[in-house]
N, C-alpha and C. Protein backbone atom coordinates (compact mmCIF):
# COMPACT_ATOMS: atom_id res chain seq x y z
N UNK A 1 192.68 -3.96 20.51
CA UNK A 1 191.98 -3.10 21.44
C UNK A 1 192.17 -3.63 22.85
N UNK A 2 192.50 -2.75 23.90
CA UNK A 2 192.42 -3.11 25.27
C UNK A 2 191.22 -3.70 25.63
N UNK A 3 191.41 -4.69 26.72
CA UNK A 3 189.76 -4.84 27.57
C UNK A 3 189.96 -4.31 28.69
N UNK A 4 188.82 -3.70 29.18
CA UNK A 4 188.65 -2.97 30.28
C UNK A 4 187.35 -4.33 31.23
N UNK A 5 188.17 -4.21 32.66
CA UNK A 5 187.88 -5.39 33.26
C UNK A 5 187.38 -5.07 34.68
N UNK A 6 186.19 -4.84 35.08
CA UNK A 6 186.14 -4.71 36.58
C UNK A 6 185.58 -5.96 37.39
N UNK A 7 186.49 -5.70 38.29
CA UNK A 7 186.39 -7.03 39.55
C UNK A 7 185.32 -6.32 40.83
N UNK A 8 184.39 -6.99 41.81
CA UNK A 8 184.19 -6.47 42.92
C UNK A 8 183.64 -7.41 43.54
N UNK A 9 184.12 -7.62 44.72
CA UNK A 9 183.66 -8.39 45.62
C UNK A 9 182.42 -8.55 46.08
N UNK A 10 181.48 -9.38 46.52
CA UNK A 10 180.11 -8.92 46.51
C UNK A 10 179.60 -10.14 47.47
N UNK A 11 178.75 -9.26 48.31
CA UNK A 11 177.67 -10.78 48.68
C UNK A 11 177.05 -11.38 48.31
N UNK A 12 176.17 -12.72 48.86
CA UNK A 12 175.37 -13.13 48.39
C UNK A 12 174.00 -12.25 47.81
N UNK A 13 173.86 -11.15 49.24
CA UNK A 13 172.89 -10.18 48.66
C UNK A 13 172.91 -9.53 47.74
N UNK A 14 174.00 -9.25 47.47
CA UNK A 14 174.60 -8.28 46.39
C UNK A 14 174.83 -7.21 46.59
N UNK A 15 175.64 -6.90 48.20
CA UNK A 15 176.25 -5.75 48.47
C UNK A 15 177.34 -5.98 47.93
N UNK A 16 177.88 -4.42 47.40
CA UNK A 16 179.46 -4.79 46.90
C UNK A 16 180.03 -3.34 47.49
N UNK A 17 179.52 -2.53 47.89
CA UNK A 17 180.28 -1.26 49.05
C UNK A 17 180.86 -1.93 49.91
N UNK A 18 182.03 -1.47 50.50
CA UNK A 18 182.59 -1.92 51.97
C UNK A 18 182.50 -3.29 51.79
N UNK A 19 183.81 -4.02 50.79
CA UNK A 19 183.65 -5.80 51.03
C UNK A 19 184.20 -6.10 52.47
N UNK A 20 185.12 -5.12 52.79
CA UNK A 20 185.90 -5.10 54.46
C UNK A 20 185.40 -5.34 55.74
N UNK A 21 183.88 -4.98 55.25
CA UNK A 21 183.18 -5.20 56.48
C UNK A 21 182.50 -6.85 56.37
N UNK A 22 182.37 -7.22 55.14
CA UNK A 22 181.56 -8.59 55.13
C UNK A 22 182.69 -9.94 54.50
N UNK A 23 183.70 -9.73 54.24
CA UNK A 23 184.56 -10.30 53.52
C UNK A 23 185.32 -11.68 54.81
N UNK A 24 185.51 -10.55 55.72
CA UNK A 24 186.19 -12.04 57.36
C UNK A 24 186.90 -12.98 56.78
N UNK A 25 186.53 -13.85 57.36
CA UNK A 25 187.18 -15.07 56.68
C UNK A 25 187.54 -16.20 54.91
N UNK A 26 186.66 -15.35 54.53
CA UNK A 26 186.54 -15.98 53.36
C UNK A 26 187.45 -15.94 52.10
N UNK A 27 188.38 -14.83 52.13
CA UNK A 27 189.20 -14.49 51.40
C UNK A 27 190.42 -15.60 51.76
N UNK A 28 190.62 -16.20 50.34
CA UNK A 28 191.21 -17.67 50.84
C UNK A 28 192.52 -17.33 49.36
N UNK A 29 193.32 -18.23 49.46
CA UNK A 29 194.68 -18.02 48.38
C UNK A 29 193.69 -18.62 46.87
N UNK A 30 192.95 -19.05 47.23
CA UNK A 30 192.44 -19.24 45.14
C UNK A 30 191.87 -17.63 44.74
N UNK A 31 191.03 -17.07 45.96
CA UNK A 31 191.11 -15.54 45.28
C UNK A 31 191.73 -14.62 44.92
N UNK A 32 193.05 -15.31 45.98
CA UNK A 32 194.42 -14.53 46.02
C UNK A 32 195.09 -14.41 44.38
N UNK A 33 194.71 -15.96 43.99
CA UNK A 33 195.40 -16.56 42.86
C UNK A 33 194.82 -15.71 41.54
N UNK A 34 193.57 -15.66 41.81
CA UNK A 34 192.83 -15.18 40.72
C UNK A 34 193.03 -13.40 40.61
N UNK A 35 193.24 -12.63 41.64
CA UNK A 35 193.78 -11.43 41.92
C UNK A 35 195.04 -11.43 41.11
N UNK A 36 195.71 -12.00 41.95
CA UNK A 36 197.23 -11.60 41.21
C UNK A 36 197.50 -12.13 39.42
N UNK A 37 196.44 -12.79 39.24
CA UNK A 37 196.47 -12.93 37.14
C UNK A 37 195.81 -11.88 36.84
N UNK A 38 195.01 -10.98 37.65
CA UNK A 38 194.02 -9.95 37.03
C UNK A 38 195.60 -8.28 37.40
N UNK A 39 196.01 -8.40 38.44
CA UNK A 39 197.03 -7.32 38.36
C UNK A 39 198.30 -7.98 37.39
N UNK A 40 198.47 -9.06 37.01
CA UNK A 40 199.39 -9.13 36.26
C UNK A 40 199.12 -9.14 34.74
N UNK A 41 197.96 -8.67 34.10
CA UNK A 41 197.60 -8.14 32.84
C UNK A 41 196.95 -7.31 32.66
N UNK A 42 197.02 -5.88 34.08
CA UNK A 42 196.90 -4.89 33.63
C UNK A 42 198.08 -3.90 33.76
N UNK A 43 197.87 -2.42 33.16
CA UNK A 43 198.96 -2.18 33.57
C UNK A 43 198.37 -0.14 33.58
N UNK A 44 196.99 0.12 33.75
CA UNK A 44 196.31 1.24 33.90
C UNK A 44 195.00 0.66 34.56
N UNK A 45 194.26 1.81 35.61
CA UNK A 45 193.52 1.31 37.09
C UNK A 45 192.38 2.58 36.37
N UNK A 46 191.46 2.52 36.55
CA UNK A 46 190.42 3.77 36.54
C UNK A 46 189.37 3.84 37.46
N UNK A 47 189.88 4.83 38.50
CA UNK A 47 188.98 4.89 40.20
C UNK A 47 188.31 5.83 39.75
N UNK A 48 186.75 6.06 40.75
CA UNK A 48 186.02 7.11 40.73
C UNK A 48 186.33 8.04 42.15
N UNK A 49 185.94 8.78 42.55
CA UNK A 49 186.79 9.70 42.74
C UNK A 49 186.61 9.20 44.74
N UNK A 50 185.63 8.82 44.96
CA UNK A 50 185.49 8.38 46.42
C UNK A 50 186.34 7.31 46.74
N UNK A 51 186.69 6.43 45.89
CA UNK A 51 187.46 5.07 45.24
C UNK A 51 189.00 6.13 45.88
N UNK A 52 189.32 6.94 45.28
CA UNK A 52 190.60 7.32 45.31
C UNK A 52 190.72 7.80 46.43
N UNK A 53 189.73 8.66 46.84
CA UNK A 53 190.43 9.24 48.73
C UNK A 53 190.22 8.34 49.08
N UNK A 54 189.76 7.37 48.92
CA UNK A 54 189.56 6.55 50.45
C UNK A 54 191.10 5.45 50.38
N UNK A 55 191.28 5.15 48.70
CA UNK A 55 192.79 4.10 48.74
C UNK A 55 193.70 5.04 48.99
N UNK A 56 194.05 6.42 48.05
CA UNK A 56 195.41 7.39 48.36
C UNK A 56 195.61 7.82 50.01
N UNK A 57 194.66 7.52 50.46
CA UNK A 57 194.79 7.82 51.95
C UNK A 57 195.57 6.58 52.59
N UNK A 58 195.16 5.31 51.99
CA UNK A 58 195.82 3.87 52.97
C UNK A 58 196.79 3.23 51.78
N UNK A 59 196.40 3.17 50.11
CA UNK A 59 197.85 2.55 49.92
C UNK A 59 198.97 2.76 49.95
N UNK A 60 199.22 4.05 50.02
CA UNK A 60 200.73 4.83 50.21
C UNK A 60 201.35 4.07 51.11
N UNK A 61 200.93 3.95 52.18
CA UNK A 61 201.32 3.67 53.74
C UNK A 61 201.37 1.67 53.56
N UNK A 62 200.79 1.02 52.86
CA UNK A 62 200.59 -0.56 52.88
C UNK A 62 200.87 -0.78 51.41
N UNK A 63 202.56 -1.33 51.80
CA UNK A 63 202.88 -1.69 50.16
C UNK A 63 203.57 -3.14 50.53
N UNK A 64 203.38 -3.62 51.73
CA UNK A 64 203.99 -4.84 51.85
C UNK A 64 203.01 -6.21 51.19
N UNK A 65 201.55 -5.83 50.51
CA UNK A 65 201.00 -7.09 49.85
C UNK A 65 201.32 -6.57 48.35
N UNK A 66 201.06 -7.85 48.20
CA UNK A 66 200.59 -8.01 46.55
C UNK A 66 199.91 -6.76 45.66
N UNK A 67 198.69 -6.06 46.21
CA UNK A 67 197.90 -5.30 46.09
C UNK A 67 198.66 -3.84 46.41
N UNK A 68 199.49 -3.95 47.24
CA UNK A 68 199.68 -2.43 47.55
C UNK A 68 201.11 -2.43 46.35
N UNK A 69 201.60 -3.20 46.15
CA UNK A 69 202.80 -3.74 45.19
C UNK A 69 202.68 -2.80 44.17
N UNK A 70 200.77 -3.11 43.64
CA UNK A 70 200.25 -3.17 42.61
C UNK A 70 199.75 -1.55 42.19
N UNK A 71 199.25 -1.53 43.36
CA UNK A 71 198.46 -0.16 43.11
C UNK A 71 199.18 1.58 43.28
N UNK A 72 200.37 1.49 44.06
CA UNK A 72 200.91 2.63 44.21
C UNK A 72 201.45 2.98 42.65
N UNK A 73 201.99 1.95 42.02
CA UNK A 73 203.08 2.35 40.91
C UNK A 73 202.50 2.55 39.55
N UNK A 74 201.00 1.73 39.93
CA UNK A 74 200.45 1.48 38.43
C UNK A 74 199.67 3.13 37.90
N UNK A 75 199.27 3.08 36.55
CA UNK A 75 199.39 4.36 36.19
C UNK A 75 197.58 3.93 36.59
N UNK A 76 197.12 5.23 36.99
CA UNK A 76 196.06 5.63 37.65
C UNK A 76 194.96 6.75 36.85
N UNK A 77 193.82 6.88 36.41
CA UNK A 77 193.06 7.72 36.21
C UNK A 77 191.73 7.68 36.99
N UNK A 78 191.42 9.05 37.41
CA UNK A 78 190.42 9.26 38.58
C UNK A 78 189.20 10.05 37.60
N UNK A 79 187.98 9.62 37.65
CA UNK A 79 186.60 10.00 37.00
C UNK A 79 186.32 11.32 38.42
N UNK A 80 186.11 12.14 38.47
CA UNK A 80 186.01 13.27 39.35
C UNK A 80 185.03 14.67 39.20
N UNK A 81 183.95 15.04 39.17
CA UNK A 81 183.39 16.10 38.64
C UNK A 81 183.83 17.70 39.90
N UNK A 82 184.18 16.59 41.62
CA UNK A 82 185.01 17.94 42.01
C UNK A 82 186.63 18.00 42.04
N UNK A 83 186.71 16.78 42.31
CA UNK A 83 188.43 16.79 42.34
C UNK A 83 189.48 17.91 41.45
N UNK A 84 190.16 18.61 42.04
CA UNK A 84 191.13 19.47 41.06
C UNK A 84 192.59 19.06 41.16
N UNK A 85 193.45 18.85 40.10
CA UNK A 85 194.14 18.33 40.15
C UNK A 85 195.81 19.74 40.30
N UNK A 86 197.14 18.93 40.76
CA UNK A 86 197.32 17.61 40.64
C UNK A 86 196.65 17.02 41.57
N UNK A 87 197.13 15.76 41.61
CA UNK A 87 196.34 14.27 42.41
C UNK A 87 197.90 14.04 43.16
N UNK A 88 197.72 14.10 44.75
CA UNK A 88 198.90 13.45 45.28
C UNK A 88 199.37 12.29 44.81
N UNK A 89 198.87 11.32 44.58
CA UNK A 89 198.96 9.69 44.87
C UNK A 89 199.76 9.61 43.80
N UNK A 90 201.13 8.82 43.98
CA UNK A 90 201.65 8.58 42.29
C UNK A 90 200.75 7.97 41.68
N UNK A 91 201.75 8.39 40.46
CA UNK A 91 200.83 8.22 38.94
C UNK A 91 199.78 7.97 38.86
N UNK A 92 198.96 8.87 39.19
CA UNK A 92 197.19 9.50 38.97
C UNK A 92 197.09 10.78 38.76
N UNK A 93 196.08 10.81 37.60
CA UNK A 93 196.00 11.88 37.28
C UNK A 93 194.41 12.05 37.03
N UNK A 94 193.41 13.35 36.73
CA UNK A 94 192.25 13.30 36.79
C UNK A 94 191.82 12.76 35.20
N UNK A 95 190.78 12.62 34.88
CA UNK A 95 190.23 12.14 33.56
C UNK A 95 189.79 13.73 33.37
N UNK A 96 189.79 13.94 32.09
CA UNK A 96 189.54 15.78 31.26
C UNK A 96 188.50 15.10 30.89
N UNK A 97 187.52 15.64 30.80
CA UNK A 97 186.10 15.49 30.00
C UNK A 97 185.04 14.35 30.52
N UNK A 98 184.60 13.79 29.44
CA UNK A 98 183.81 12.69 29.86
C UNK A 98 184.19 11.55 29.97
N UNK A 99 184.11 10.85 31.27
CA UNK A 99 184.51 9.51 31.14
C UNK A 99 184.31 8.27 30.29
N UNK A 100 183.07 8.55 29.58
CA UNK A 100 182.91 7.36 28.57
C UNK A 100 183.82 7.73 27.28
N UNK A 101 184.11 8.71 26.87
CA UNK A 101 185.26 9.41 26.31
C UNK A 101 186.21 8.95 26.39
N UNK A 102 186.87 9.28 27.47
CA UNK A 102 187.99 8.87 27.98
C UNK A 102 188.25 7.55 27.77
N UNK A 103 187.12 6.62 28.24
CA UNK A 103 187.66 4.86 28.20
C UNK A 103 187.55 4.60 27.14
N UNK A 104 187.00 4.87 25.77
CA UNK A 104 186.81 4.67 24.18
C UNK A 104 188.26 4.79 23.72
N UNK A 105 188.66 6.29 24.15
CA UNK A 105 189.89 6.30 23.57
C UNK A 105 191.24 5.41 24.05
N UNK A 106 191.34 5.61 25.72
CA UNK A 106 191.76 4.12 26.05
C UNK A 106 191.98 2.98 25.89
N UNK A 107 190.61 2.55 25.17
CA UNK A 107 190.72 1.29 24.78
C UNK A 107 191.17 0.87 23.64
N UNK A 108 191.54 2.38 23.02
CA UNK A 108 191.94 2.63 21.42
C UNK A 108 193.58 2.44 21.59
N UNK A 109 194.17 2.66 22.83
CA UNK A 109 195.63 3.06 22.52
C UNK A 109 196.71 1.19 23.22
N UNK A 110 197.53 1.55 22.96
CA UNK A 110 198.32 0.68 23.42
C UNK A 110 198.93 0.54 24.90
N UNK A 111 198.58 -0.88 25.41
CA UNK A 111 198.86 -1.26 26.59
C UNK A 111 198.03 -2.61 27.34
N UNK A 112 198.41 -2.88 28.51
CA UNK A 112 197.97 -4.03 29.15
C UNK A 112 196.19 -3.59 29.11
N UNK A 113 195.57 -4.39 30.24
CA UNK A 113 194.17 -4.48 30.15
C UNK A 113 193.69 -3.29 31.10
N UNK A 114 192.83 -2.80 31.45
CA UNK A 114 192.46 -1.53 32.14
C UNK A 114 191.59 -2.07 33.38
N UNK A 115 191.78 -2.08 34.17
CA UNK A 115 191.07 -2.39 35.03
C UNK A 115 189.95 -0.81 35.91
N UNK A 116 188.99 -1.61 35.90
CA UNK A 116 188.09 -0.39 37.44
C UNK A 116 188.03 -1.17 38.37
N UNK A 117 188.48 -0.67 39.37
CA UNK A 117 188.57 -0.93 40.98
C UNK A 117 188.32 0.27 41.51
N UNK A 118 186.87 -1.13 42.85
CA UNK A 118 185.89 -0.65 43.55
C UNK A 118 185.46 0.30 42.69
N UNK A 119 185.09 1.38 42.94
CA UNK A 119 184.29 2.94 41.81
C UNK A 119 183.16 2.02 41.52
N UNK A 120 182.27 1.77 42.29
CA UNK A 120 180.70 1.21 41.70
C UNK A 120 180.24 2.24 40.45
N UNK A 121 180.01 3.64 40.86
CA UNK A 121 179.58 4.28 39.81
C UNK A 121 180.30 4.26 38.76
N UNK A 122 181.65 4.55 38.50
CA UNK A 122 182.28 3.93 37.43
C UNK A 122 182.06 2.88 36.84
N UNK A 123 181.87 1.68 37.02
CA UNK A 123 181.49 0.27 36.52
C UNK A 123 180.53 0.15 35.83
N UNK A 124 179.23 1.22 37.17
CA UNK A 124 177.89 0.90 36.19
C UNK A 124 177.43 1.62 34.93
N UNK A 125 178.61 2.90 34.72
CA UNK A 125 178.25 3.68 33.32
C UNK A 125 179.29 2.72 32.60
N UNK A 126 180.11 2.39 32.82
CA UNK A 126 180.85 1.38 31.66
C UNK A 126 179.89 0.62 31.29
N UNK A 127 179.51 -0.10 32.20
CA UNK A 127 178.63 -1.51 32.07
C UNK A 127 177.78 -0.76 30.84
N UNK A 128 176.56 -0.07 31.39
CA UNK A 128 175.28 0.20 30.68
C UNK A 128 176.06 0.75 29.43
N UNK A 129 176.91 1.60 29.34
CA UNK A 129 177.51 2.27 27.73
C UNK A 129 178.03 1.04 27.08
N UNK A 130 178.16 -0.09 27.20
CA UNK A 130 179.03 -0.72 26.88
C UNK A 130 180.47 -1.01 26.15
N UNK A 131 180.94 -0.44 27.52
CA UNK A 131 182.21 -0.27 27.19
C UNK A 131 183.34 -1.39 28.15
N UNK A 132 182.34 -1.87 29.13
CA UNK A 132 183.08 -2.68 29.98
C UNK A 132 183.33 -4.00 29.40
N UNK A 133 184.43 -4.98 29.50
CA UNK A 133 184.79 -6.13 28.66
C UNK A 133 184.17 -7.61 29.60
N UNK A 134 184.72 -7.56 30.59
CA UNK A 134 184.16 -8.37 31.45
C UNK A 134 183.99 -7.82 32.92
N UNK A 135 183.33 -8.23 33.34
CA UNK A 135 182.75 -8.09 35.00
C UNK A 135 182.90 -9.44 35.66
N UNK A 136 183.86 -9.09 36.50
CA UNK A 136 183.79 -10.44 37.71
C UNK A 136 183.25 -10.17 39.21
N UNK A 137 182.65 -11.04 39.32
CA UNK A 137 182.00 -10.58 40.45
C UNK A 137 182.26 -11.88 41.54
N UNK A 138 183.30 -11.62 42.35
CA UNK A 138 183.67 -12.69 43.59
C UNK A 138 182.78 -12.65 44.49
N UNK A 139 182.03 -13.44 44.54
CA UNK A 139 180.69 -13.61 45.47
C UNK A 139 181.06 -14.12 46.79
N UNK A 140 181.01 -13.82 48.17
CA UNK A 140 181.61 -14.32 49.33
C UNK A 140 180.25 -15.10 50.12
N UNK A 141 180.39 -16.16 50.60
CA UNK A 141 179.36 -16.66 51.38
C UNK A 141 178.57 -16.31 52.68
N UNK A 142 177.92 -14.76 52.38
CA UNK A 142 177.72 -14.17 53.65
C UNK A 142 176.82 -13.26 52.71
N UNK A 143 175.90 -13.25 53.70
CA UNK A 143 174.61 -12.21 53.72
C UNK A 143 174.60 -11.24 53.96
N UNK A 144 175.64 -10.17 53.53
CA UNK A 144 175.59 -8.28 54.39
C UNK A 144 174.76 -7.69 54.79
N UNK A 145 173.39 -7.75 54.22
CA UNK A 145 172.36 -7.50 55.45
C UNK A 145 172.16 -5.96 54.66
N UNK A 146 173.17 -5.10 54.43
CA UNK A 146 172.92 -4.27 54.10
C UNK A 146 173.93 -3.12 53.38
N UNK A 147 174.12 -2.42 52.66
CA UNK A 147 174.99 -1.54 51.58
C UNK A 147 174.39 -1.60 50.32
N UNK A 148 175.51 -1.01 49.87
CA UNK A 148 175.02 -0.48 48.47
C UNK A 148 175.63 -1.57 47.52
N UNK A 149 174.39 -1.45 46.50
CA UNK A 149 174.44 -2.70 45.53
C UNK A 149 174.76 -2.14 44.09
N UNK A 150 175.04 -3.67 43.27
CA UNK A 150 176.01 -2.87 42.25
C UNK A 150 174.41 -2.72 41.44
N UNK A 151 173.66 -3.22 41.14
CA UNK A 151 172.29 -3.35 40.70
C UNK A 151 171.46 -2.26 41.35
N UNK A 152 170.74 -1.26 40.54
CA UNK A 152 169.25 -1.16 41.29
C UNK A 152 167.62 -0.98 40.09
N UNK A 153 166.67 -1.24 41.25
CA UNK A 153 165.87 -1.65 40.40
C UNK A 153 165.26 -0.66 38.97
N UNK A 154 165.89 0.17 38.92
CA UNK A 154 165.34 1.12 37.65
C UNK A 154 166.46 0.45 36.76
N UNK A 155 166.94 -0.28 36.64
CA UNK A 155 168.49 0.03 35.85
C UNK A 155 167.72 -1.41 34.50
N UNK A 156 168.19 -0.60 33.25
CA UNK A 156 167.76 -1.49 31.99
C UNK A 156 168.11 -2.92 32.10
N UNK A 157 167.23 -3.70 31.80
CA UNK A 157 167.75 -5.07 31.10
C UNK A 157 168.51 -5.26 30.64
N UNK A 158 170.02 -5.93 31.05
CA UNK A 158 171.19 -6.05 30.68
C UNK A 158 171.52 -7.74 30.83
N UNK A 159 171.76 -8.29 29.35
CA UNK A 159 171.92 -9.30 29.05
C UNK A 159 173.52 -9.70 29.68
N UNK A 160 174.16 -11.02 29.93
CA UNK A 160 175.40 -11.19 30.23
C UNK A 160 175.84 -12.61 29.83
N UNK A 161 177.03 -12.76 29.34
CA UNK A 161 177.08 -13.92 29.04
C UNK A 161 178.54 -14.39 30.13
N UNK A 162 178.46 -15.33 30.50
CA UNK A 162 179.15 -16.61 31.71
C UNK A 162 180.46 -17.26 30.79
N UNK A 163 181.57 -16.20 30.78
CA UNK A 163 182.71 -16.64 30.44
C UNK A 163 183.10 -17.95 31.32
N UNK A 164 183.19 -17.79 32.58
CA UNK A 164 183.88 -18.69 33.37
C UNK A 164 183.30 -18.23 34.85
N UNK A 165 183.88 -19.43 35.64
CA UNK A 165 182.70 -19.75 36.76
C UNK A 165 184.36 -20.64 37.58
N UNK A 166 183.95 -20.38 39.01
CA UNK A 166 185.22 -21.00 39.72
C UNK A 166 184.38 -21.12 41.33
N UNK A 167 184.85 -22.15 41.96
CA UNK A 167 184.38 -22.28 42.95
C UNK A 167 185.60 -22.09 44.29
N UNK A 168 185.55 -21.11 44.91
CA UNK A 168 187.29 -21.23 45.97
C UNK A 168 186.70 -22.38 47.24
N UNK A 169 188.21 -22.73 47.87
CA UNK A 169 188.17 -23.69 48.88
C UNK A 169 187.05 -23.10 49.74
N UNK A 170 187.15 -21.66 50.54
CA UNK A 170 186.16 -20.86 51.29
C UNK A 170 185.23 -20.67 51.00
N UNK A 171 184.52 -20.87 49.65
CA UNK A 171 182.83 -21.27 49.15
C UNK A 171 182.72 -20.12 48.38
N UNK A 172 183.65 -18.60 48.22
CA UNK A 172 183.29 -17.51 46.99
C UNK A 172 183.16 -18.26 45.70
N UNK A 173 182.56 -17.96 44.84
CA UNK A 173 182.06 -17.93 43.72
C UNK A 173 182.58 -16.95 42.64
N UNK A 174 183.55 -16.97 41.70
CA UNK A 174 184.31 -16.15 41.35
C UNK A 174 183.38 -16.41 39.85
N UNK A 175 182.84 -15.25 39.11
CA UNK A 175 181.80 -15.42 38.25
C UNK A 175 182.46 -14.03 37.06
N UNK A 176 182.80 -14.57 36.28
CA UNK A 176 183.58 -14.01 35.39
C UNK A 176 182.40 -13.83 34.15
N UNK A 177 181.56 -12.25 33.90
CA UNK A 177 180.64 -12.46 32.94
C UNK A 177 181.41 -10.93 31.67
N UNK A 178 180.60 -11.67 30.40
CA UNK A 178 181.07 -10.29 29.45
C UNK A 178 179.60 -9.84 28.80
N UNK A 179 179.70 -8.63 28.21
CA UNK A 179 178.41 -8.16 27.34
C UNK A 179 178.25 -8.54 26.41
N UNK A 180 176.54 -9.59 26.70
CA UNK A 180 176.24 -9.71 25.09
C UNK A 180 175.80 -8.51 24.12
N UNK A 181 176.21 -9.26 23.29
CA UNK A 181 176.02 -8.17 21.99
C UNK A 181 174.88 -7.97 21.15
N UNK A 182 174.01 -9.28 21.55
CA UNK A 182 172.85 -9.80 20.30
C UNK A 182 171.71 -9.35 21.02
């Protein structure tokens, strides 16, 4: 079975919208390091649909990193309740039906690991359905003050267990957790 794996950058507060605005300096080559093992064992992306205009608008145009390397070519599915397709952006296409659907069967078929990038709302119905494999959450040493969090306070008691834990030269906190089961 595939694992489906979402990464998001996050503050100390626990904003994780817009890491661009709170991220500055801190993004150092051990995150770099840990990025490029997470695009090199996947090989399908699943954005929510704000996730996608906002990258199909800038990765097309920025393919000289690692990341843009990564993201134009890789095969793409967009969670969308207005989006109508086709989808400009290579290889993306919309998700038919329900997304927890969709990632079940996904995780049923053959291929690398599945990643969600950025798509908060995506993450957090994986998360709570449990369907998500692990959650990493790169914690940056800065207080955002303010955005949207991947947490809010109505949301069920959700147990997690602490695969792995990394500390970068720039002080992020790279916190690699999966769903307990018990």
């Amino acid at each position: 079975m595939r694992a489906v794996t979402a990464g998001l950058f996050t503050s100390v507060d626990g904003v994780v919208a817009d890491p661009h605005l709170f991220q500055g300096d801190s993004f150092d080559d051990d995150l770099g390091r840990g990025m490029d093992a997470m695009i090199a064992r996947t090989d399908t992306v699943v954005l929510g649909r704000t996730s996608y205009q906002e990258w199909s608008q800038y990765w097309p145009g920025n393919t000289g990193d690692g990341f843009g390397s990564f993201i134009n070519p890789v095969r793409k599915f967009v969670a969308s309740r207005t989006l109508t397709g086709p989808l400009d952006w290579q290889n993306s296409s919309l998700i038919q039906g329900d997304l927890l659907d969709f990632v079940r069967e996904l995780k049923q078929g053959e291929g690398g690991e599945i990643a969600v990038t950025a798509s908060i709302s995506v993450v957090r119905q994986l998360l709570f359905a449990g369907l998500l494999d692990r959650l990493m959450l790169m914690v940056h040493p800065v207080v955002a003050g303010a955005g949207r969090h991947l947490f809010e306070p109505t949301d069920p008691p959700t147990r997690l267990t602490l695969l792995k834990s990394e500390i970068t030269a720039k002080g992020n906190a790279v916190l690699e957790y999966g769903l307990r089961t018990d």
